[in-house]
N, C-alpha and C. Protein backbone atom coordinates (compact mmCIF):
# COMPACT_ATOMS: atom_id res chain seq x y z
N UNK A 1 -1.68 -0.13 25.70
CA UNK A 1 -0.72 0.74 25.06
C UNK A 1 -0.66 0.45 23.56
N UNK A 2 -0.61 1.47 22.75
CA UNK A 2 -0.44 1.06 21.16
C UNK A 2 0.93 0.73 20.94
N UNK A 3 0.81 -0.01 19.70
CA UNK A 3 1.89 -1.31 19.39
C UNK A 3 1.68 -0.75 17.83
N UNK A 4 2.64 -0.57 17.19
CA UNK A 4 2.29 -0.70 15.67
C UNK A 4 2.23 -1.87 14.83
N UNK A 5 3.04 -2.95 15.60
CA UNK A 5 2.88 -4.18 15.39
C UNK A 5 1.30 -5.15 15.49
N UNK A 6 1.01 -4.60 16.89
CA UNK A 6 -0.33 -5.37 17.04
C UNK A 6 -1.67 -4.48 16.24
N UNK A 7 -1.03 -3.01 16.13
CA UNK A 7 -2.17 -2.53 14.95
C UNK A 7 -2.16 -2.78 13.31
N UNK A 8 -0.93 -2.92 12.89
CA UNK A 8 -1.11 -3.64 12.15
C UNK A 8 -1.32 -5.19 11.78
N UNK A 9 -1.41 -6.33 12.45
CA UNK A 9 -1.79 -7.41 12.60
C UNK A 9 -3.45 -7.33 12.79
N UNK A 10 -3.51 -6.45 13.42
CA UNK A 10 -5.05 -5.98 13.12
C UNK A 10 -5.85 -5.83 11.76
N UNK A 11 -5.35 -4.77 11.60
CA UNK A 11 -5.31 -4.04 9.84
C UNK A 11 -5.52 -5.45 9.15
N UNK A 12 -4.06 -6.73 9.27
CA UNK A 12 -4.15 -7.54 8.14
C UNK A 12 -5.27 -8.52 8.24
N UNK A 13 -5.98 -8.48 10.04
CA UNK A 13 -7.23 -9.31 10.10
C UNK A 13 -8.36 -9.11 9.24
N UNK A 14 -8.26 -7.69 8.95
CA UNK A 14 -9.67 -6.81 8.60
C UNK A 14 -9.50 -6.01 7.06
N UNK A 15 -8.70 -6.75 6.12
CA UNK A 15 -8.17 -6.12 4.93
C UNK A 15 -9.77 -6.01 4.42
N UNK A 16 -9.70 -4.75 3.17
CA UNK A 16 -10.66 -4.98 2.80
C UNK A 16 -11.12 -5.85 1.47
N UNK A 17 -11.98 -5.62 1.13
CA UNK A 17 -11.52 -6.96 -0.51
C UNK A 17 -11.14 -6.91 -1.35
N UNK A 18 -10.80 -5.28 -1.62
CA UNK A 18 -9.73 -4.56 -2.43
C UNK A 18 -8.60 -5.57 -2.29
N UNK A 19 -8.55 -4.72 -1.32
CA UNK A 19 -6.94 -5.18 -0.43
C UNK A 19 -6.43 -6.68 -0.62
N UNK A 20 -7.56 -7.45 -0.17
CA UNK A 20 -7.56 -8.97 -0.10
C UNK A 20 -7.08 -9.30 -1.64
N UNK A 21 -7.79 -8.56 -3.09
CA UNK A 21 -7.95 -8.87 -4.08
C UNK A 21 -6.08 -8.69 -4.63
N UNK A 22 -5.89 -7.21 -4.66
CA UNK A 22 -4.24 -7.18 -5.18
C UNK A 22 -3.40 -7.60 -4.15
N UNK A 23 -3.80 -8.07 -2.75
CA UNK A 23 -2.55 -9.14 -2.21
C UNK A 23 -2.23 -10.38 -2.61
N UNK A 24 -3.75 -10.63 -3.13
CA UNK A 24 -3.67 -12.50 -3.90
C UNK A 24 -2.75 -12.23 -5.00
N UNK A 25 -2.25 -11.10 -5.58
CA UNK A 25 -1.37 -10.94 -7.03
C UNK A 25 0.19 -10.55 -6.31
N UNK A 26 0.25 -10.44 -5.25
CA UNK A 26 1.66 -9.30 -4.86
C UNK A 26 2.21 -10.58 -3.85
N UNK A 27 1.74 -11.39 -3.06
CA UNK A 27 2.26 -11.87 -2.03
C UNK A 27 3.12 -13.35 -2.80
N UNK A 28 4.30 -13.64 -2.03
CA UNK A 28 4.62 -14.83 -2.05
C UNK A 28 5.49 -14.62 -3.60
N UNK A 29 5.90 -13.74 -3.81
CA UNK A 29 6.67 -12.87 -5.18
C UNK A 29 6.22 -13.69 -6.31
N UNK A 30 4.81 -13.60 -5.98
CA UNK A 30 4.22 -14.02 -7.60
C UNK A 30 3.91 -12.76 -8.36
N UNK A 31 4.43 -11.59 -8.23
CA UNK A 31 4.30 -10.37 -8.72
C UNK A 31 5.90 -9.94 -9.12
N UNK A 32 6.26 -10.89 -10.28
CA UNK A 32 7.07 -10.40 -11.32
C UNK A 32 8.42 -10.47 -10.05
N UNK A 33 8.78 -11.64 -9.04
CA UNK A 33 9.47 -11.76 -8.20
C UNK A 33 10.05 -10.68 -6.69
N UNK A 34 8.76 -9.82 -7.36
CA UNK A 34 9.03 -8.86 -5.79
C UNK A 34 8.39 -9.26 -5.00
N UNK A 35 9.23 -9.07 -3.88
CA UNK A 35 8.61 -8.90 -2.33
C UNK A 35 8.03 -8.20 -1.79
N UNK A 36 6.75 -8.48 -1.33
CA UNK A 36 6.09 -7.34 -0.79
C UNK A 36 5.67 -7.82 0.55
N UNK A 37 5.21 -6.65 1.28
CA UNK A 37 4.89 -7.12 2.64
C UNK A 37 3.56 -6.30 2.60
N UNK A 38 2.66 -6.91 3.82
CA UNK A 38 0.99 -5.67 3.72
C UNK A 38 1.12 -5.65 5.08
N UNK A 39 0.57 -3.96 5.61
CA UNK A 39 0.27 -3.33 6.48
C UNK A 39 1.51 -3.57 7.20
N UNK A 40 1.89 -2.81 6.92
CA UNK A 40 3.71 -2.85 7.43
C UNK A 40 3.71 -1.64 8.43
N UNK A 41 4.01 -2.02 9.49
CA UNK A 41 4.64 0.19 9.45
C UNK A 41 5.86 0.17 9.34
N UNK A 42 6.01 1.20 9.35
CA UNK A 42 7.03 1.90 8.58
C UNK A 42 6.85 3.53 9.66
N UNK A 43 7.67 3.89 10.15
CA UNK A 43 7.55 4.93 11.82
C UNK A 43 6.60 4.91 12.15
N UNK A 44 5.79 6.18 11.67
CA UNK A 44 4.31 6.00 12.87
C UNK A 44 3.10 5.36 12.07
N UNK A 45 3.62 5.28 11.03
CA UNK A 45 2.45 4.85 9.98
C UNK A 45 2.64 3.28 9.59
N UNK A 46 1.16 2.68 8.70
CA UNK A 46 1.30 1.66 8.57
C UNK A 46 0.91 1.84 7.28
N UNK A 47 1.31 1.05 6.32
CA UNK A 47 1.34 1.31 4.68
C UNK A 47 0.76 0.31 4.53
N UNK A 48 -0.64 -0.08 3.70
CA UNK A 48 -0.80 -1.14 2.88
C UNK A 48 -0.24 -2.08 2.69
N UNK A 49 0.79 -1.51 1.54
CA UNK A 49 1.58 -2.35 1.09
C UNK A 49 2.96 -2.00 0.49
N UNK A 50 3.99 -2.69 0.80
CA UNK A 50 5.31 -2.12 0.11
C UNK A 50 6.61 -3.08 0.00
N UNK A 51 7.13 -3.02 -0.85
CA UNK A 51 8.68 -3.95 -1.37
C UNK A 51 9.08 -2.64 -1.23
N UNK A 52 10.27 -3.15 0.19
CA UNK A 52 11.07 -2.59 0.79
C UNK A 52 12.19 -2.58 -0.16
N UNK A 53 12.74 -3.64 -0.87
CA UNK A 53 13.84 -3.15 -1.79
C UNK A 53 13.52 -2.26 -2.47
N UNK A 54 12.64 -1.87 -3.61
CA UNK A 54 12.42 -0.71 -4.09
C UNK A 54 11.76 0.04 -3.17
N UNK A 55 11.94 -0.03 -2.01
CA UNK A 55 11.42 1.60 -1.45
C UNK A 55 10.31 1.98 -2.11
N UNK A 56 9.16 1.17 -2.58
CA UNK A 56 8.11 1.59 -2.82
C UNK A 56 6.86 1.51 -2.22
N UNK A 57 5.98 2.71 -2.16
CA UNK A 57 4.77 1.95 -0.83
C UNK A 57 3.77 2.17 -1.93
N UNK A 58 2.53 1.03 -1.64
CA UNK A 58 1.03 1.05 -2.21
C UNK A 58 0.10 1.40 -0.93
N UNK A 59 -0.45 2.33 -1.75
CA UNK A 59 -1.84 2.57 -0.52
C UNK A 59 -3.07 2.26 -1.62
N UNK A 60 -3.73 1.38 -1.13
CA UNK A 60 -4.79 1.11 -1.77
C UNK A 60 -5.95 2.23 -1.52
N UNK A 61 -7.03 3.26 -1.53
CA UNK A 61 -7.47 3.95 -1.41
C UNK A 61 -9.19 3.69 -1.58
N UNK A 62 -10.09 3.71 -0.45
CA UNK A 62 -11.40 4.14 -0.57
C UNK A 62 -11.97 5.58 -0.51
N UNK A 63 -13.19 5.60 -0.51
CA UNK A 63 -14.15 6.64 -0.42
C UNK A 63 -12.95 7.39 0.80
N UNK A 64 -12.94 6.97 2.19
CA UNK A 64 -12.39 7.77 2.79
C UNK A 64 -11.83 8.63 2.91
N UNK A 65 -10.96 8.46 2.24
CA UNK A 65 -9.20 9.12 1.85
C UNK A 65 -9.99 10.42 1.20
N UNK A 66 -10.93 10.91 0.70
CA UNK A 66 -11.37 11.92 -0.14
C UNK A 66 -11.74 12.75 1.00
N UNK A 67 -11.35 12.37 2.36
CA UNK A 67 -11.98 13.43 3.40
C UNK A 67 -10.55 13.89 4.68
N UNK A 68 -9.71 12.55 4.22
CA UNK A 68 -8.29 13.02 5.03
C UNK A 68 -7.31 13.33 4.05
N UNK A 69 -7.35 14.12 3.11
CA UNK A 69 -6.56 14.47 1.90
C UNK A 69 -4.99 14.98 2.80
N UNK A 70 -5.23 16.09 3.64
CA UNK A 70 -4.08 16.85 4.26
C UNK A 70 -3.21 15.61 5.58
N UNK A 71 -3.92 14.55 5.99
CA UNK A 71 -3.43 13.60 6.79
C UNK A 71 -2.27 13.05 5.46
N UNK A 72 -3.20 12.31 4.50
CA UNK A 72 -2.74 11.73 3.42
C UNK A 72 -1.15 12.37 3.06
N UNK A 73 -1.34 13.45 2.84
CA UNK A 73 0.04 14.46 1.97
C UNK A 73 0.73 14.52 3.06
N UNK A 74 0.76 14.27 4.25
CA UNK A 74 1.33 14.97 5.66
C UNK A 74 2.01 13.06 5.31
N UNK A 75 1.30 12.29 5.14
CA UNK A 75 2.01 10.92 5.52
C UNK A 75 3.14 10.85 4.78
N UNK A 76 2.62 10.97 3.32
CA UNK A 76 3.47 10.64 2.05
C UNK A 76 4.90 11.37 1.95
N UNK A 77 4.57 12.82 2.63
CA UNK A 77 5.51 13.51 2.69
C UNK A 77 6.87 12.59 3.43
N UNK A 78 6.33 12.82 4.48
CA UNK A 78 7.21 11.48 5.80
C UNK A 78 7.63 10.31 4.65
N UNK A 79 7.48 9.90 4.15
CA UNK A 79 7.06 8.66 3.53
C UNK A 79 8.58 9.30 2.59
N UNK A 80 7.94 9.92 1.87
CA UNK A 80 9.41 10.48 0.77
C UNK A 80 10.41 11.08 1.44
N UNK A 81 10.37 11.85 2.37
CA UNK A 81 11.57 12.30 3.26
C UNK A 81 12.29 11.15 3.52
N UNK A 82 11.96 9.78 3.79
CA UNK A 82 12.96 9.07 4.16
C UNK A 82 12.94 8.07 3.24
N UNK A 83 12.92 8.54 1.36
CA UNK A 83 13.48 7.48 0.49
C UNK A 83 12.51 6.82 -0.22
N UNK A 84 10.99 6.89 0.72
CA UNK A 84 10.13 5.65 -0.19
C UNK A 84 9.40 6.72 -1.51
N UNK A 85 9.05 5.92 -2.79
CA UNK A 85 8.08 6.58 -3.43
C UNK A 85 6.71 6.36 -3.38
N UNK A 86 5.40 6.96 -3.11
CA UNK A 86 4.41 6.43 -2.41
C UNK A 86 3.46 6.24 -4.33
N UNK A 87 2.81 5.25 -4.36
CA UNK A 87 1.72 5.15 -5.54
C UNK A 87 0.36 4.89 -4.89
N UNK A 88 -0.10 5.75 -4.99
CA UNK A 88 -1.87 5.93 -4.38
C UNK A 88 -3.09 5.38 -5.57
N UNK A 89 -3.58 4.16 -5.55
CA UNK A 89 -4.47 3.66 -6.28
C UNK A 89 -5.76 3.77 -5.79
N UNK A 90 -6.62 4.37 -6.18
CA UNK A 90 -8.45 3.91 -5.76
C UNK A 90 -8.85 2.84 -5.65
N UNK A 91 -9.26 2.43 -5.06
CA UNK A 91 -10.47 1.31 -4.87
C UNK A 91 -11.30 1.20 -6.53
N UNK A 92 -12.06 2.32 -6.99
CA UNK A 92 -12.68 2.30 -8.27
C UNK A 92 -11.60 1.98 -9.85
N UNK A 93 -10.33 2.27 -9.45
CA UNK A 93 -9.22 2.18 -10.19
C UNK A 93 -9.00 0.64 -10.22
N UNK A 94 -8.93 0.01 -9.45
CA UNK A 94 -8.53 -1.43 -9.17
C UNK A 94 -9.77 -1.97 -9.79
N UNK A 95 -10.86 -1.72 -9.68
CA UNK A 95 -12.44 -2.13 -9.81
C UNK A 95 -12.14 -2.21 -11.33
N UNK A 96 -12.22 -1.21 -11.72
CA UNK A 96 -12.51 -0.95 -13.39
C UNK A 96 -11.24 -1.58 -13.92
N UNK A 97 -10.24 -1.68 -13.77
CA UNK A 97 -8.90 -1.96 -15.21
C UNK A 97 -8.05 -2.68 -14.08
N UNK A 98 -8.18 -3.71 -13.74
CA UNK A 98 -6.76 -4.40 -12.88
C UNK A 98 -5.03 -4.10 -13.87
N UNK A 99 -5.55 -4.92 -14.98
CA UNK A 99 -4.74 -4.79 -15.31
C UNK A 99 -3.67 -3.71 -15.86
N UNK A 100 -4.49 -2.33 -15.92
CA UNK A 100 -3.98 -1.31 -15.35
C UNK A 100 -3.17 -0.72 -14.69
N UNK A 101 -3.36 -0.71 -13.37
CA UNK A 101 -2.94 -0.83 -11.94
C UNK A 101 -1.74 -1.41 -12.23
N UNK A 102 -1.80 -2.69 -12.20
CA UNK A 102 -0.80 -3.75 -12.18
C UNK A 102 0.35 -3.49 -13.25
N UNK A 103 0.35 -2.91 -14.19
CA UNK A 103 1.12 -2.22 -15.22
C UNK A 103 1.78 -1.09 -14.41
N UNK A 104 1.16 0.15 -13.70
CA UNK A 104 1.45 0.93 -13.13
C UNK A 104 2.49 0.62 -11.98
N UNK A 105 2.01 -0.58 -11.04
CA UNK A 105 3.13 -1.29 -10.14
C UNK A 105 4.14 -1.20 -10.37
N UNK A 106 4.19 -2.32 -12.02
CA UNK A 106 5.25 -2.97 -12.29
C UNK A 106 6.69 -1.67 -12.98
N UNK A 107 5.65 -0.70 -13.73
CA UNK A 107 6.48 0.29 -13.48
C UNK A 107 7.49 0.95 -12.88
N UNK A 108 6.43 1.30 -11.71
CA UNK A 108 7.33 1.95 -10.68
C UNK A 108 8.16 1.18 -10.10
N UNK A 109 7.95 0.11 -9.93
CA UNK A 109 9.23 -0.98 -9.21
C UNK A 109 10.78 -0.90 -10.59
N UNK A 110 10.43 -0.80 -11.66
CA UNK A 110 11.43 -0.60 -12.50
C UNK A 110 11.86 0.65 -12.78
């Protein structure tokens, strides 16, 4: 039977090195003292990543996502209906300018 719990414990077995890379900056509130949690769900979905006090979710994004665009907007939607603001980063985005990104975070959390 699916578990969103045991699928995401999954998810956090199999992060990818994206993933692996901006959790080494976000976890353990060495990211400007927020809390974040990875592969959380959150109803039917499981988010990357998100600090639940600011109601903010990170989806880290590969090649994939360029082929479930209408899944994607169908999530986020859900996602903002109940409060969170969603920030969608690329994989090539993280690649090229971290520090970028990480500006962009720190943003939206403020």
């Amino acid at each position: 039977m699916y578990s969103p719990i045991n699928q995401a414990r999954s998810l956090r077995q199999s992060q990818t090195l994206f993933e692996q890379q901006l959790w080494r900056r976000l976890r353990d509130r060495r990211f400007s003292t927020y809390k974040f949690r990875r592969q959380h769900p959150i109803g039917p979905y499981i988010v990357d990543f998100v600090c639940l006090n600011k109601m903010l979710v990170i989806e880290l994004d590969g090649s994939q996502h360029a082929h479930s665009k209408e899944h994607d907007a169908e999530r986020d939607a859900w996602l903002i209906g109940r409060g969170y603001r969603v920030l969608r980063i690329w994989n090539n985005q993280w690649v090229l300018n971290r520090e970028t990104v990480l500006q962009a975070i720190l943003n939206a959390l403020r």
